[in-house]
Protein backbone atom coordinates (compact mmCIF):
# COMPACT_ATOMS: atom_id res chain seq x y z
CA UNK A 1 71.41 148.84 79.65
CA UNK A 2 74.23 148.71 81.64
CA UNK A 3 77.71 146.95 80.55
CA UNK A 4 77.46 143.32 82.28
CA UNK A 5 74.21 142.78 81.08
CA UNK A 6 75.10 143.51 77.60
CA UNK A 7 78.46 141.58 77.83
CA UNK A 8 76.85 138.65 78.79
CA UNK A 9 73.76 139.16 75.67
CA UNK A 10 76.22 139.60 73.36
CA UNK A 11 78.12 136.33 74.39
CA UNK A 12 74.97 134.42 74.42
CA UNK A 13 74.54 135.70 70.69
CA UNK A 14 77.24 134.70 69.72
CA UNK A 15 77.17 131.00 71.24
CA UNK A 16 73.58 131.07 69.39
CA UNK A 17 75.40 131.68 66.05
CA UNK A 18 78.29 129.45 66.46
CA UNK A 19 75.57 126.85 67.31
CA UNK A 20 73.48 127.66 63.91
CA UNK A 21 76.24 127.61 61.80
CA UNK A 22 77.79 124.09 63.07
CA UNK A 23 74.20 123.03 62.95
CA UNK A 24 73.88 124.31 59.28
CA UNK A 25 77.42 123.02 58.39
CA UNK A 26 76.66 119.23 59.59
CA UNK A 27 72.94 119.26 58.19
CA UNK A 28 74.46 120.66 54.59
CA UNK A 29 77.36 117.63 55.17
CA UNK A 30 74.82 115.18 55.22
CA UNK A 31 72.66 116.53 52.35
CA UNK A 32 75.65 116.84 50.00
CA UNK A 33 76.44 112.83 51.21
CA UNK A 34 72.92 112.40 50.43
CA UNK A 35 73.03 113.52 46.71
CA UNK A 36 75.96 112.60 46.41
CA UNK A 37 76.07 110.17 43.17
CA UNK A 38 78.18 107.39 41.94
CA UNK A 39 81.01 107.75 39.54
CA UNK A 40 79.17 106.19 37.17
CA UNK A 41 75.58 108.64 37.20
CA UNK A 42 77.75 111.39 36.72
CA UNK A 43 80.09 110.76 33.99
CA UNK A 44 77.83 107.78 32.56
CA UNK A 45 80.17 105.29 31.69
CA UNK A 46 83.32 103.25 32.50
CA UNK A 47 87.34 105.00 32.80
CA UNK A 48 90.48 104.07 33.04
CA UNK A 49 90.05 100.66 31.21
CA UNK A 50 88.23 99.47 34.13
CA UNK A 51 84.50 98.01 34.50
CA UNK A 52 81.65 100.55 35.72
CA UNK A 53 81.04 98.43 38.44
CA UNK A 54 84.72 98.54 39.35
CA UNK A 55 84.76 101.95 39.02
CA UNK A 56 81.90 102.65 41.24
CA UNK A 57 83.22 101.07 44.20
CA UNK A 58 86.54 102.49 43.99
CA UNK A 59 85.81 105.76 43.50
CA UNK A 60 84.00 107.36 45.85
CA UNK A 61 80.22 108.85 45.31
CA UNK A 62 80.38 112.88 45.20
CA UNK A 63 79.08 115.51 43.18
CA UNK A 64 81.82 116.56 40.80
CA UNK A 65 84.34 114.57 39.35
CA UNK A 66 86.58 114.71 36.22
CA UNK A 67 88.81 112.50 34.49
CA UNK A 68 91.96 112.55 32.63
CA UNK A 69 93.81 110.68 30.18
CA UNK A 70 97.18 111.36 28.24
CA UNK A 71 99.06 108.84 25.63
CA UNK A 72 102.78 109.26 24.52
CA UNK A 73 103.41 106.65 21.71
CA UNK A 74 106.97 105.94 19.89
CA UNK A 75 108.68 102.51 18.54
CA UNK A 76 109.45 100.78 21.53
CA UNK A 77 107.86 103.42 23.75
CA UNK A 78 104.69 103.78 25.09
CA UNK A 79 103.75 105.59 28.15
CA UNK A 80 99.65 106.03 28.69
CA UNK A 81 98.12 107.41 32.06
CA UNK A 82 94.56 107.83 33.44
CA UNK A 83 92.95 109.33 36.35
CA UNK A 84 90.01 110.25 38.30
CA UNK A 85 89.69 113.41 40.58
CA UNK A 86 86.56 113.75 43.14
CA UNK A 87 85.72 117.41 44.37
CA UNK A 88 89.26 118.22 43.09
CA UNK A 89 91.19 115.20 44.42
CA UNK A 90 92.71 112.95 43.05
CA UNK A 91 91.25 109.52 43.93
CA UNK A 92 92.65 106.94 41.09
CA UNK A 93 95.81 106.64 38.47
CA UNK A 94 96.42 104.03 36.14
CA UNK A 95 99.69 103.62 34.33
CA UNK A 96 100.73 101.58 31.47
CA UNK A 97 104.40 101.97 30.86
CA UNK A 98 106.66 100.10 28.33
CA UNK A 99 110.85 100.06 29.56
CA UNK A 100 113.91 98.25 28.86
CA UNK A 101 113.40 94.81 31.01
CA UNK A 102 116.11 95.85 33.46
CA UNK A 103 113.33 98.87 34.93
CA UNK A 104 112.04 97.76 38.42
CA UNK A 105 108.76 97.75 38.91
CA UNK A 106 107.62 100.96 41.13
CA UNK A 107 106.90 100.27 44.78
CA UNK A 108 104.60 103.29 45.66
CA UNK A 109 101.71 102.24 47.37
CA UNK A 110 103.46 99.97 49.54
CA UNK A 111 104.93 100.33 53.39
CA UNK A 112 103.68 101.18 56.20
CA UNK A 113 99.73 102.20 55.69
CA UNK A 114 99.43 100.09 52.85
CA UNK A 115 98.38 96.50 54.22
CA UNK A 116 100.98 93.55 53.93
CA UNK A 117 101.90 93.31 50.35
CA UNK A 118 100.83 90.14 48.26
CA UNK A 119 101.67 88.79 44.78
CA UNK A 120 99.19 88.37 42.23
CA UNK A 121 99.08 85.19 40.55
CA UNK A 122 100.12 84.52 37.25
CA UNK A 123 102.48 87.13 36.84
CA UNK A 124 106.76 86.72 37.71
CA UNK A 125 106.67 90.34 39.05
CA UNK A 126 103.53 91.73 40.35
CA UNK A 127 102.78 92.90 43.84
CA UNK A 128 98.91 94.16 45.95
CA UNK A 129 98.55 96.36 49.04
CA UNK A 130 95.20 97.27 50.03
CA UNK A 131 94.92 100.52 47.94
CA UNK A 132 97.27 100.02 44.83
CA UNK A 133 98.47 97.21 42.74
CA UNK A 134 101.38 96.69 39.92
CA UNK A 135 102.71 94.01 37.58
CA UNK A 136 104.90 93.21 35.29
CA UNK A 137 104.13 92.04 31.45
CA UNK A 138 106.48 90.87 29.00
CA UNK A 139 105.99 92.98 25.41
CA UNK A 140 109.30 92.26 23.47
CA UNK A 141 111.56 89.41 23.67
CA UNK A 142 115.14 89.93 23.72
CA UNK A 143 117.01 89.73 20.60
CA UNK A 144 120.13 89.50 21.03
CA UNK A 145 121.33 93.16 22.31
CA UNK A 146 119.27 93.06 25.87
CA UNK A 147 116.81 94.57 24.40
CA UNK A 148 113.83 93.37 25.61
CA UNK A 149 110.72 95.65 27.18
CA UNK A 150 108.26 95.10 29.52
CA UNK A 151 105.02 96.88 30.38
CA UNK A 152 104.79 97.74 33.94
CA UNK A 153 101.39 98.10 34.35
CA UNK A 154 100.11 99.99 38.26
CA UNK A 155 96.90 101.61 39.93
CA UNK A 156 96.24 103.12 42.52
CA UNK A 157 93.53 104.58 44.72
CA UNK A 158 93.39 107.24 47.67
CA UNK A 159 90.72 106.15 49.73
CA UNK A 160 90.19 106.96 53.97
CA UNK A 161 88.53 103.34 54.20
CA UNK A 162 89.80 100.22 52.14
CA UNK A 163 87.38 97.62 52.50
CA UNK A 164 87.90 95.47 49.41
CA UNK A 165 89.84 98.06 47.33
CA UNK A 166 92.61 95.26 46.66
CA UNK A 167 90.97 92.96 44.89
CA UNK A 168 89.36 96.03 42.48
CA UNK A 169 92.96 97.46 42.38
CA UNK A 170 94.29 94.23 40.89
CA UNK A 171 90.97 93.94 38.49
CA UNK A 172 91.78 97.34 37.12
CA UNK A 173 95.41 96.42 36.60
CA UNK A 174 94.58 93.44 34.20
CA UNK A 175 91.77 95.05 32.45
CA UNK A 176 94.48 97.61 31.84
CA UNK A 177 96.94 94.54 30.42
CA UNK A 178 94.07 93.48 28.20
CA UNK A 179 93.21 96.98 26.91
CA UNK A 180 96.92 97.92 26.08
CA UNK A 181 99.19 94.95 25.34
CA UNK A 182 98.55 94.22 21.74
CA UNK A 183 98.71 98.05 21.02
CA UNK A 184 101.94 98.87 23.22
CA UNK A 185 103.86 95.70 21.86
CA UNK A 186 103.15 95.93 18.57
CA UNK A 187 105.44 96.14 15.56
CA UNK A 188 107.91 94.62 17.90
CA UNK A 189 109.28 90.73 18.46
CA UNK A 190 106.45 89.35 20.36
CA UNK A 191 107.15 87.34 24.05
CA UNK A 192 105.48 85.01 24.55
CA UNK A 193 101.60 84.86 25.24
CA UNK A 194 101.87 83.85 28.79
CA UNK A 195 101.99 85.91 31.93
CA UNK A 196 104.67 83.59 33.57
């Protein structure tokens, strides 16, 4: 066989095999999206103090996923975190943090990328962007040394597409308030019951 010919087999074989394997690669892409499952069927059951449904549309459907959760508790100190990873990344965090009433609340999530920010109602400090949302709570009133604490309460997802995210971002941030406010602010002078 002389040299052209075989040149020109052996580039054809290896077009053939760059085909196959792009072929394979996109037909195993759509099987894994396929069986890919929701949060939800694989871990059967809610996280990060947020309703399954919530959870389901939020975090996207794949085939592994793990979730993490860590609590630091002292008097007037309480510092809880949550999260969900998909195929080893991280797709949601929840924080509930209690700090002296002078701490700003934390701005990540917001900019350029993020959507136009909007408050959430019934809360002083609070803000939403399309993929994360934070607010405020008052936990301790001040008495007398400017000592009061709030909980600063935030989530947020990493997502390609929003679609409704903000809305389930600001869900998951008061089902966090519900599930943590008695327990963070206890033991300490209670402010009062109201959001405003």
């Amino acid at each position: 066989m002389n040299r052209p010919l075989r040149i020109t087999l052996l580039a054809v074989l290896a077009v053939a095999l760059v085909a196959a394997g792009a072929l394979g690669g996109a037909l195993s892409q759509r099987e894994d999206r396929e069986d890919a499952e929701k949060f939800s069927e694989i871990t059967g059951g809610t996280t990060c103090w947020a309703s399954e449904a919530v959870v389901d549309r939020v975090v996207p459907a794949s085939h592994h996923t793990d979730r993490w959760k860590r609590l630091t508790r002292e008097e007037l100190r309480y510092n809880t975190q949550c999260g969900v990873t998909v195929d080893g990344k991280q797709v949601l965090r929840v924080s509930v943090e209690q700090h002296n009433s002078a701490h700003k609340l934390d701005r990540v999530g917001t900019g350029p990328g993020h959507g136009r920010t909007r408050s959430i109602p019934g809360y002083k400090q609070s803000w939403s962007s399309q993929d994360a949302a934070a607010v405020v709570v008052p936990c301790t009133k001040n008495t007398g040394d400017d000592n009061a604490t709030n909980l600063y309460v935030k989530a947020q997802a990493w997502r390609k597409e929003y679609g409704k995210l903000r809305q389930d971002m600001v869900r998951i941030v008061e089902q966090a308030v519900k599930a943590h406010r008695a327990a963070a602010c206890n033991g300490a002078p209670a402010a009062p019951d109201d959001h405003d």
